[in-house]
N, C-alpha and C. Protein backbone atom coordinates (compact mmCIF):
# COMPACT_ATOMS: atom_id res chain seq x y z
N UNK A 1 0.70 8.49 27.93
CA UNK A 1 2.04 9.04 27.84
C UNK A 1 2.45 9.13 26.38
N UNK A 2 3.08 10.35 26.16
CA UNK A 2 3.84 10.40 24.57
C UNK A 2 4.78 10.01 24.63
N UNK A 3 5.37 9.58 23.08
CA UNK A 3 5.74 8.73 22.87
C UNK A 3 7.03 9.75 21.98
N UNK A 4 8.66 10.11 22.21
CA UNK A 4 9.48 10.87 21.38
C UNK A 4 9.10 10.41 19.91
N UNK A 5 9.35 10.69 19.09
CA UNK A 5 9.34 10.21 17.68
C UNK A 5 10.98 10.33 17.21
N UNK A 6 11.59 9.39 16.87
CA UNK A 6 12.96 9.23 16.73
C UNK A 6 13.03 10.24 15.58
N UNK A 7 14.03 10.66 15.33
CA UNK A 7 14.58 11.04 14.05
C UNK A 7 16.13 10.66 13.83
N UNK A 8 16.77 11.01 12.41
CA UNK A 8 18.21 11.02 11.78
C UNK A 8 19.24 11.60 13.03
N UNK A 9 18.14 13.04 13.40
CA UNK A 9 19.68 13.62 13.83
C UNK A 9 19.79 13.28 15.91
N UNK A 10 18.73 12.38 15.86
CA UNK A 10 19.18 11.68 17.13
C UNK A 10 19.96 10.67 17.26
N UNK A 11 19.91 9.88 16.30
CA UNK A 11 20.86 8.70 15.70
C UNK A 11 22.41 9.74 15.72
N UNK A 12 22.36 10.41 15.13
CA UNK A 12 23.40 11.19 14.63
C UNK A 12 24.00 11.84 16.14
N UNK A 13 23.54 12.14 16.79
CA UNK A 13 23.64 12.82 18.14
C UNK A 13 24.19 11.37 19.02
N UNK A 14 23.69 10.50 18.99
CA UNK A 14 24.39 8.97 19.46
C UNK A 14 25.13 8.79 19.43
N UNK A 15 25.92 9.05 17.75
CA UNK A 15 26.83 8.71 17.04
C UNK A 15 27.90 9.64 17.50
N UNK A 16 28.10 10.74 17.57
CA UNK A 16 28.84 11.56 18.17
C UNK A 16 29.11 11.41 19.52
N UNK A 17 28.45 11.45 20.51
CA UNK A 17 28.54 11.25 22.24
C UNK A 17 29.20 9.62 21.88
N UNK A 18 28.80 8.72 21.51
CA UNK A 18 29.83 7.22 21.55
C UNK A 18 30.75 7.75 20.98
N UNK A 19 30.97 8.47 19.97
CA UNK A 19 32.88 8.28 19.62
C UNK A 19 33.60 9.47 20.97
N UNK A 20 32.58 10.56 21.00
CA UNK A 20 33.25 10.97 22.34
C UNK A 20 33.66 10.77 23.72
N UNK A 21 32.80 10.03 23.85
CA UNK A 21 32.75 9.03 25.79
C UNK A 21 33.89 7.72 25.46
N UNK A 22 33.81 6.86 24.50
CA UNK A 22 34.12 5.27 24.38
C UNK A 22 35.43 5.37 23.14
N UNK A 23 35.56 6.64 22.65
CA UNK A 23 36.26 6.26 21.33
C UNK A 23 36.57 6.36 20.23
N UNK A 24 35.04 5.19 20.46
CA UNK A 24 34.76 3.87 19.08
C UNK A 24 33.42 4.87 18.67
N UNK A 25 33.17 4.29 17.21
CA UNK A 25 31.57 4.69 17.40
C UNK A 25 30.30 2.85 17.45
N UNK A 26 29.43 3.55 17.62
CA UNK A 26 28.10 2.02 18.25
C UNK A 26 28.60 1.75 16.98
N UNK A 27 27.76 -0.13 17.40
CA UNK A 27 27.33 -0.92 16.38
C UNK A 27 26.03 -0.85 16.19
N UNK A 28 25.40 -1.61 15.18
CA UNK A 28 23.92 -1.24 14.80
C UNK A 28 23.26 -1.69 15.81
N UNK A 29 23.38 -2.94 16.50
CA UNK A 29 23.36 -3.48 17.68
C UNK A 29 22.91 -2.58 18.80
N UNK A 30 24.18 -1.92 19.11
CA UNK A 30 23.82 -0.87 20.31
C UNK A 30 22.76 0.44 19.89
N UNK A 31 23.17 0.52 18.92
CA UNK A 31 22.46 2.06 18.67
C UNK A 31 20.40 1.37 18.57
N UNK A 32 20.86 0.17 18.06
CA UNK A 32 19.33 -0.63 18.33
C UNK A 32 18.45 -0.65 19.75
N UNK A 33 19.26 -0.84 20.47
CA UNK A 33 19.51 -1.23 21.88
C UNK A 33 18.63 -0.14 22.84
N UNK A 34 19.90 1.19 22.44
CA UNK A 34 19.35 2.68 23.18
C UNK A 34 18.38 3.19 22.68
N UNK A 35 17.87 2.87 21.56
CA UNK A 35 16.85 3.71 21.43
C UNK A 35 15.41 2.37 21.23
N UNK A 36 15.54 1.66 21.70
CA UNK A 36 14.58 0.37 21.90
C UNK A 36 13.89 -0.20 20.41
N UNK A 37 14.71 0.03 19.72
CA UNK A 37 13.84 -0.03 18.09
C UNK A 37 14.52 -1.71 17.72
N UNK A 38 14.21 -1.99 16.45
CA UNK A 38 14.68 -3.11 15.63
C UNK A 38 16.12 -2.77 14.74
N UNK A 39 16.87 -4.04 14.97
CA UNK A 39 17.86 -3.88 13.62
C UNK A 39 17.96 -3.15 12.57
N UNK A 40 16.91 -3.82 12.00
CA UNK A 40 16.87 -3.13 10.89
C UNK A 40 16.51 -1.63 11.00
N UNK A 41 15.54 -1.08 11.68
CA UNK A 41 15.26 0.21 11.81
C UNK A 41 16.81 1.00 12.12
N UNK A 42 17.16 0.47 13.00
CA UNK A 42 18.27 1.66 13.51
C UNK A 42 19.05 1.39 12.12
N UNK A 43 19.62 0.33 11.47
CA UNK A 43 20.56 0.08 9.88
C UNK A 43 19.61 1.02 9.13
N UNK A 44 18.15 1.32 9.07
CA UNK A 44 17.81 2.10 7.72
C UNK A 44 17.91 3.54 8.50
N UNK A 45 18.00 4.13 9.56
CA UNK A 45 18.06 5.51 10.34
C UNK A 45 19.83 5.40 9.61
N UNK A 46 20.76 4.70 10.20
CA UNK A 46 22.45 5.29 9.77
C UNK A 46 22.34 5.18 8.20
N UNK A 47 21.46 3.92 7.23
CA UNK A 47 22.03 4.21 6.20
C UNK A 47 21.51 5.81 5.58
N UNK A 48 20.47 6.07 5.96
CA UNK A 48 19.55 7.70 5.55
C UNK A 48 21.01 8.69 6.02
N UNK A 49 21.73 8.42 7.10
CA UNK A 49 22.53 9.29 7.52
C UNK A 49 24.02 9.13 6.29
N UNK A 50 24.15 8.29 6.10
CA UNK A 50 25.11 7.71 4.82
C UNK A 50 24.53 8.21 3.54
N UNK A 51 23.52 8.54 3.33
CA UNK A 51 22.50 9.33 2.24
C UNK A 51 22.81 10.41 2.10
N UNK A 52 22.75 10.88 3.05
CA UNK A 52 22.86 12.00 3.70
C UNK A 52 24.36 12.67 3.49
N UNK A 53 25.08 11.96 3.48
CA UNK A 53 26.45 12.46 3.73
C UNK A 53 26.88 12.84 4.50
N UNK A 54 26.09 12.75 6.01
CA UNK A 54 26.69 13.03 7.56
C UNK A 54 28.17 12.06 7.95
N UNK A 55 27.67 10.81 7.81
CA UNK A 55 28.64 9.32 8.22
C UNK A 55 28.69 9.04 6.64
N UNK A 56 29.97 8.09 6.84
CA UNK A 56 30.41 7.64 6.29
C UNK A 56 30.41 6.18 6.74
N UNK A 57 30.99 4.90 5.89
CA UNK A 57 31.38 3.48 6.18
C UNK A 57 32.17 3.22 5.92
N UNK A 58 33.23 2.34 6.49
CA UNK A 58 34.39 2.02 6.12
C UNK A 58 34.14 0.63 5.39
N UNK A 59 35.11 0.12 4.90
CA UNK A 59 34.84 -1.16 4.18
C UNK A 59 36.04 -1.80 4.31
N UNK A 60 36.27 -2.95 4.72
CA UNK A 60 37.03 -3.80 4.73
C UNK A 60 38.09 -3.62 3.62
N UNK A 61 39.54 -4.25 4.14
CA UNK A 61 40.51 -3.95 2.96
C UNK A 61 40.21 -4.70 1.98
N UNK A 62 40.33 -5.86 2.10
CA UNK A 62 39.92 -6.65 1.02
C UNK A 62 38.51 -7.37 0.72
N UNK A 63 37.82 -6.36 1.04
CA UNK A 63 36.49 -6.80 0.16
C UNK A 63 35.51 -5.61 0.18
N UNK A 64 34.29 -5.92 -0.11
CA UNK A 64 33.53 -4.75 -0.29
C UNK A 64 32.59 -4.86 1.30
N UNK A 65 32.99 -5.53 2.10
CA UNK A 65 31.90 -5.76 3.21
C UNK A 65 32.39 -4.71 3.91
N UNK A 66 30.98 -4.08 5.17
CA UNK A 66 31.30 -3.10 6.05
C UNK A 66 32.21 -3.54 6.98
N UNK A 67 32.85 -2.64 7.62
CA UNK A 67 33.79 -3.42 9.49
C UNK A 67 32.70 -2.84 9.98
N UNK A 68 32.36 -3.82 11.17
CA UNK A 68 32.11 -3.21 12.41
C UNK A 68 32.40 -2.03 13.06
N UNK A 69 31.75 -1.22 14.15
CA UNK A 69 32.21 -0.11 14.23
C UNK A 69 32.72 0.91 13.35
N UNK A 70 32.84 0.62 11.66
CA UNK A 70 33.10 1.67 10.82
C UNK A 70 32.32 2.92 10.59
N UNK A 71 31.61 3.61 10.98
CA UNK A 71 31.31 4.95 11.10
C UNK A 71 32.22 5.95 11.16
N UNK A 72 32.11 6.42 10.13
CA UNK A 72 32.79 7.90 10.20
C UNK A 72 32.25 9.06 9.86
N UNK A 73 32.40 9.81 10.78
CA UNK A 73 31.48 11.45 10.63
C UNK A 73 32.22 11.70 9.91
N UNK A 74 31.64 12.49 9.00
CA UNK A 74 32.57 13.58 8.08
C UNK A 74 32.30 15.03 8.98
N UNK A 75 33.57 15.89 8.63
CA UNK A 75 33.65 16.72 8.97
C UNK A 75 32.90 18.04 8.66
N UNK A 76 32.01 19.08 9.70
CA UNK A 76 31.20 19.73 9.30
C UNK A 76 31.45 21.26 9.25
């Protein structure tokens, strides 16, 4: 059996359907989750998308750390 080969703009396609169905957008957590990969993998797939200039991160008011759920699409 083959095997999909993930890419950016499936992450990215995630990312959109969760803020549309739930809201919110995933945590690295979930987006880990659905597509059966590691932490870290799905964190280096959104940060490439943050590279990218698709998403954005929000950052805490008073400090430089990410929030949870901070994803933000920029507008296309």
């Amino acid at each position: 059996m083959r095997t999909k080969i993930l890419n950016s703009k499936d992450v990215l396609k995630f990312v959109r359907t969760s803020l549309k169905q739930r809201g919110i957008p995933p945590t690295v957590r979930e987006t880990a989750n659905y597509f059966d990969i590691s932490k870290s993998a799905a964190h280096l797939y959104l940060k490439d998308l943050c590279t990218t200039k698709t998403i954005r991160v929000r950052k805490s008011q008073d400090s430089k750390r990410v929030v949870a759920r901070g994803l933000i699409l920029k507008k296309s």
